[in-house]
Protein backbone atom coordinates (compact mmCIF):
# COMPACT_ATOMS: atom_id res chain seq x y z
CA UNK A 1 90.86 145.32 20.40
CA UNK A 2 87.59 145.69 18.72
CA UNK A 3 89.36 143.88 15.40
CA UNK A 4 90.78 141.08 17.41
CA UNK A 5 87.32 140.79 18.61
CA UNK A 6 85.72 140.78 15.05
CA UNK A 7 88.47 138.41 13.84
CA UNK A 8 87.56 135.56 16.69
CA UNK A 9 83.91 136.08 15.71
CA UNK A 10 84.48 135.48 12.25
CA UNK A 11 86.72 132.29 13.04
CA UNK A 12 84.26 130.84 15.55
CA UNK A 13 81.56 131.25 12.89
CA UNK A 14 83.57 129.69 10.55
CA UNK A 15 84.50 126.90 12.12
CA UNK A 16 80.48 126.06 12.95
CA UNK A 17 79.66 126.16 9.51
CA UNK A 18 83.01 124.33 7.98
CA UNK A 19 82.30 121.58 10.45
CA UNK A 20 78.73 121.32 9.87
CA UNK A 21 78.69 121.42 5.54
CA UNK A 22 81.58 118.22 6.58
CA UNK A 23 79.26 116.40 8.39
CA UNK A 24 76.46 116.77 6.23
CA UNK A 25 78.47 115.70 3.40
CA UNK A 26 79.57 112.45 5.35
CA UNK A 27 76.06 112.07 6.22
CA UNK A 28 75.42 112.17 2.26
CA UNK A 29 78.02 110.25 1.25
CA UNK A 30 77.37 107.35 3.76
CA UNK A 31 73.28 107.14 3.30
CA UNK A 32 74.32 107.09 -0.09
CA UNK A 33 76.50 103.52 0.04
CA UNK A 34 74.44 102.28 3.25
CA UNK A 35 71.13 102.87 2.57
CA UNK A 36 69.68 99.92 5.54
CA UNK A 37 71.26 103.27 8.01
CA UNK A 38 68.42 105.35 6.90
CA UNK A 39 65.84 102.46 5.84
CA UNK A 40 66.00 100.94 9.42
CA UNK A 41 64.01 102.95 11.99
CA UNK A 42 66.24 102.05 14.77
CA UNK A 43 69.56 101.85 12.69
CA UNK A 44 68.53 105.02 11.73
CA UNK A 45 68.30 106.83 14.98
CA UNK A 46 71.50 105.34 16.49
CA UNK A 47 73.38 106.31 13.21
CA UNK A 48 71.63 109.93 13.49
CA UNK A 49 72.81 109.88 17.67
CA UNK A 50 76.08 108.80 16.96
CA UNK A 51 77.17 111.53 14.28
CA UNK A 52 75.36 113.94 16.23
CA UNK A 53 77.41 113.20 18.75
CA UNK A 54 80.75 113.18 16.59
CA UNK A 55 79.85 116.43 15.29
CA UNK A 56 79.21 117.93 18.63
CA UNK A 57 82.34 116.85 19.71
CA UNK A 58 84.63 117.99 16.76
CA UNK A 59 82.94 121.08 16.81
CA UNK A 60 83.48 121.50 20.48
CA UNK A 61 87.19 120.58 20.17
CA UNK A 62 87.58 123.18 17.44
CA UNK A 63 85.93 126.04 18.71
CA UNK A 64 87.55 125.85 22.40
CA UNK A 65 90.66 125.61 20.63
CA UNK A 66 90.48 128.64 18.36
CA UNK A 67 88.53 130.49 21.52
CA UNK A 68 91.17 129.00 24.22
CA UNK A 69 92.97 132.48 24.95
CA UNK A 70 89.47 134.03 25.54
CA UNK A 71 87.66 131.20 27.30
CA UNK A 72 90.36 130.39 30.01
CA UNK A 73 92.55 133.23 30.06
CA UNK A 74 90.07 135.90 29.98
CA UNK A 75 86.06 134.74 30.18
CA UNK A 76 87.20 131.89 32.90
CA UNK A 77 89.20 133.68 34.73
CA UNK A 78 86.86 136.79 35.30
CA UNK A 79 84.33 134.44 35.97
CA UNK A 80 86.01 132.83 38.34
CA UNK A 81 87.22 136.28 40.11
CA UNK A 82 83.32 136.95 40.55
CA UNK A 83 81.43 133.34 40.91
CA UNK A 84 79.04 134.58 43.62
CA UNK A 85 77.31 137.09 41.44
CA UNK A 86 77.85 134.75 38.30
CA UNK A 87 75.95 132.02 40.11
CA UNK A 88 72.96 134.73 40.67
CA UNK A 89 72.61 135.34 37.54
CA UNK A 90 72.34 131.95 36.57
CA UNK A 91 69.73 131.47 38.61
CA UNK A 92 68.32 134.67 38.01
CA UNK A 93 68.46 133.49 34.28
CA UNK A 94 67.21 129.76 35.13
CA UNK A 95 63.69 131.63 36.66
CA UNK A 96 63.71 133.29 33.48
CA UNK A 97 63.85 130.94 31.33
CA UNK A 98 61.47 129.02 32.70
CA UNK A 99 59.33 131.70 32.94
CA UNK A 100 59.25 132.31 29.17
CA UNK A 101 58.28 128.49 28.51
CA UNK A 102 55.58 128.77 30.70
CA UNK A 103 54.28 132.44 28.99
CA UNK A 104 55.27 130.58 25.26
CA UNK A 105 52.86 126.91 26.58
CA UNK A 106 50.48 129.52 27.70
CA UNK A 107 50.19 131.41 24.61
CA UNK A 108 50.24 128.47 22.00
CA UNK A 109 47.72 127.18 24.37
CA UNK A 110 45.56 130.48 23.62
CA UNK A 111 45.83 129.92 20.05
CA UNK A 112 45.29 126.41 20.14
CA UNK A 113 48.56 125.65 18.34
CA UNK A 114 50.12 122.02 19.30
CA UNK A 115 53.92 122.93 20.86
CA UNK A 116 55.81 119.63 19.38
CA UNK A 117 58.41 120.83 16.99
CA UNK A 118 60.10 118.11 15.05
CA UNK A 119 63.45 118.55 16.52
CA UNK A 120 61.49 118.03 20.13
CA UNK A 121 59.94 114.40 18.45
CA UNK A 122 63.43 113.74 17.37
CA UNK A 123 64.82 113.62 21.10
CA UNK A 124 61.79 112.13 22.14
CA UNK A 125 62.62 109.15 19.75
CA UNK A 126 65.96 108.98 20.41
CA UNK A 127 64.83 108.98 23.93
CA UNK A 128 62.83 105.69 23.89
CA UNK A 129 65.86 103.86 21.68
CA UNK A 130 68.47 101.80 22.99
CA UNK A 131 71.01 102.46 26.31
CA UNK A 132 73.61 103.60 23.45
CA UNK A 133 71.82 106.60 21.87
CA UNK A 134 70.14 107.96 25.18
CA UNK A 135 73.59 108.22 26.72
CA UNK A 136 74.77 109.73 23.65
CA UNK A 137 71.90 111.94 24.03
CA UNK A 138 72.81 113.29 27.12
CA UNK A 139 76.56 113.73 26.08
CA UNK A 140 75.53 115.63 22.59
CA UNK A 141 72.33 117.56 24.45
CA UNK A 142 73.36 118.21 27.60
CA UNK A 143 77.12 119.15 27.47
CA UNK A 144 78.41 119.45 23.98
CA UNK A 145 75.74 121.53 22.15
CA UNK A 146 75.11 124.45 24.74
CA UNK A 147 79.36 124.93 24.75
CA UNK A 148 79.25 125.30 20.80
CA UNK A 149 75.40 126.83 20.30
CA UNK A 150 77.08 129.57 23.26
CA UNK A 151 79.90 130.70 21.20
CA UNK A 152 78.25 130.75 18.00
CA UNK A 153 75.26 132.25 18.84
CA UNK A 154 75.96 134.58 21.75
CA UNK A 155 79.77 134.91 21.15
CA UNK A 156 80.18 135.28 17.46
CA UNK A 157 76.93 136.28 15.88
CA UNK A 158 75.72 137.98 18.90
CA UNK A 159 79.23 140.32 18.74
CA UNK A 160 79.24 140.68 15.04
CA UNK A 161 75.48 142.07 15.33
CA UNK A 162 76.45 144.19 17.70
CA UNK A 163 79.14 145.91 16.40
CA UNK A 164 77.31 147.17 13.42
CA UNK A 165 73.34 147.49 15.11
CA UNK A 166 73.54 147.59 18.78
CA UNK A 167 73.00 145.77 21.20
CA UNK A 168 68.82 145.52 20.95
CA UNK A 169 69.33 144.38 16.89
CA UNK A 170 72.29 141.53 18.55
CA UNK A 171 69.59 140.41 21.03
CA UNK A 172 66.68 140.04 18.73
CA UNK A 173 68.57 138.49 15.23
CA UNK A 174 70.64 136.44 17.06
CA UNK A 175 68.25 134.88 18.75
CA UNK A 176 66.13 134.44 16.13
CA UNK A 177 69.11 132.77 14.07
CA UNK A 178 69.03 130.60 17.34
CA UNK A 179 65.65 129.23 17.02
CA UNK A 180 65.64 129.18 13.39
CA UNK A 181 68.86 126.70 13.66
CA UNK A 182 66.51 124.32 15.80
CA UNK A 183 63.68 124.14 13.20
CA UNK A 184 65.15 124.51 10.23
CA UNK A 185 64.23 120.72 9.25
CA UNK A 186 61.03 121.59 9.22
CA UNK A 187 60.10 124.56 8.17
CA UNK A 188 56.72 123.57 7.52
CA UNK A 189 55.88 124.24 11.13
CA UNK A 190 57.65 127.63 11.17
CA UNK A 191 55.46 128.81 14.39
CA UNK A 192 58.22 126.87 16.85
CA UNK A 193 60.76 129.28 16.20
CA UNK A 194 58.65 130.45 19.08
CA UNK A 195 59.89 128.74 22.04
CA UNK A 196 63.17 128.55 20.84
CA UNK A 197 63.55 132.06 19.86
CA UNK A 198 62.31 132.89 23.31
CA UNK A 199 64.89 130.96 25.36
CA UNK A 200 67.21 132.30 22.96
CA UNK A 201 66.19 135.95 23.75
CA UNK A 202 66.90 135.41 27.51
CA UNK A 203 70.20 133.69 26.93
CA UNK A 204 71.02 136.79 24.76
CA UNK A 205 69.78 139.27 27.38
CA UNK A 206 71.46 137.37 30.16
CA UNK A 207 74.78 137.53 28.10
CA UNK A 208 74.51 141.14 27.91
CA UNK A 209 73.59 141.79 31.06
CA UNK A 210 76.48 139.47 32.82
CA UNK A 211 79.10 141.92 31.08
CA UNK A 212 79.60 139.55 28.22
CA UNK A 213 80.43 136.57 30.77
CA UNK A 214 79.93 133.76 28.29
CA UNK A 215 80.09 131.33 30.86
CA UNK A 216 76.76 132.38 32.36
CA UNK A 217 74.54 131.35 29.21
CA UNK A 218 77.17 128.18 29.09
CA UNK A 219 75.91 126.84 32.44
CA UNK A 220 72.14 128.40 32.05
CA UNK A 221 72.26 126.59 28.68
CA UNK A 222 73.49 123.31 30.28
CA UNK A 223 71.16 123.29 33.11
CA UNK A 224 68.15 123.50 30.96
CA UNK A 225 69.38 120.82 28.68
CA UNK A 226 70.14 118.82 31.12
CA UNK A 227 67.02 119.01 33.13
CA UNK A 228 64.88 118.55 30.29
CA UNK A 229 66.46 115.31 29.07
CA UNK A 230 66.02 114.24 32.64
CA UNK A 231 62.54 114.63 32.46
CA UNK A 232 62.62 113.20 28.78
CA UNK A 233 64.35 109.86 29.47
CA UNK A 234 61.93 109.62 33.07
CA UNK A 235 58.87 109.90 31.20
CA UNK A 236 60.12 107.46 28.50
């Protein structure tokens, strides 16, 4: 069981990073013979919104196809068989999170350290462009990235961690791989790991503490998201 396990973790993981050095390549190859899609301020951010939003897909598609026995057939279906408590701890883990920005504002606030990472100015950007890349915005944000960042993160790395360090090591490293993969474009500004690394730790610890119920870090993921890009395109 425990090999099947470590096999699915490896493919998921896999997968992520096939898909991703594809897409990177393409995004290479196509800057390279275009150049106006990265000269042009606004060509550029619908060109960025669109392939993040073809990426997000294909990598959707292929990890809840090479997951489908365990998502429906096993994580849906216990999910299902239990929804009242699963919907507690979502909310349980919605408080939480929420209560970890606040303590992360609070303490860059202390420190008098400017919370703006560049993937937040990205979105912010995107968020003041055209009908087309807001919508695919919400699509790539809010539904498509917390499905894949899920079974990557908590799934895959979160298991293989495990296996070898516990459960404490899984928590901490793979949420730290979880905020690293949301600054890594600027590394410059290493210090907002922080809040990302901290949402990341409660996803993790909600995870664990569901019984492994991916689901519940799904949805937690997707309400977040999806309230924050609410917020985002309102104040824009």
């Amino acid at each position: 069981m425990i090999k099947k396990r470590l096999n699915l973790n490896v493919k998921l993981l896999s997968v992520y990073f096939l898909v991703m050095v594809l897409v990177a390549i393409l995004q290479i190859i196509i800057s390279r013979f275009f150049p106006r899609v990265v000269d042009d301020e606004q060509l550029s951010l619908t060109f960025n919104s669109l392939m993040n939003l073809g990426a997000y897909f294909l990598l959707t598609l292929s990890l809840v196809l090479v997951a489908k026995r365990y998502l429906w057939q096993n994580q849906w279906v216990q999910f299902r068989s239990q929804l009242g408590i699963g919907m507690m701890l979502i909310a349980i883990g919605m408080m939480l999170m929420f209560t970890m920005n606040f303590l992360v504002a609070g303490l860059f606030g202390v420190f008098g350290v400017e919370l703006n990472p560049e993937n937040q100015q990205v979105l912010e950007l995107i968020a003041q462009s055209s009908p087309l890349n807001r919508i695919s915005l919400l699509i790539f944000a809010g539904f498509f990235a917390p499905i894949v960042e899920e079974l990557v993160f908590r799934k895959s790395i979160y298991g293989m961690i495990e296996r070898r360090l516990g459960v404490l090591s899984a928590i901490v490293f793979s949420s730290f791989l979880f905020g690293l993969i949301h600054v890594i474009i600027d590394l410059s500004n290493f210090i907002q790991i922080v809040p990302y690394m901290g949402l990341g730790l409660v996803l993790a610890f909600m995870y664990y503490f569901s019984g492994k119920l991916i689901f519940v870090p799904i949805f937690m993921h997707m309400i977040m998201n999806l309230i924050s890009l609410f917020a985002l395109l309102l104040l824009s």
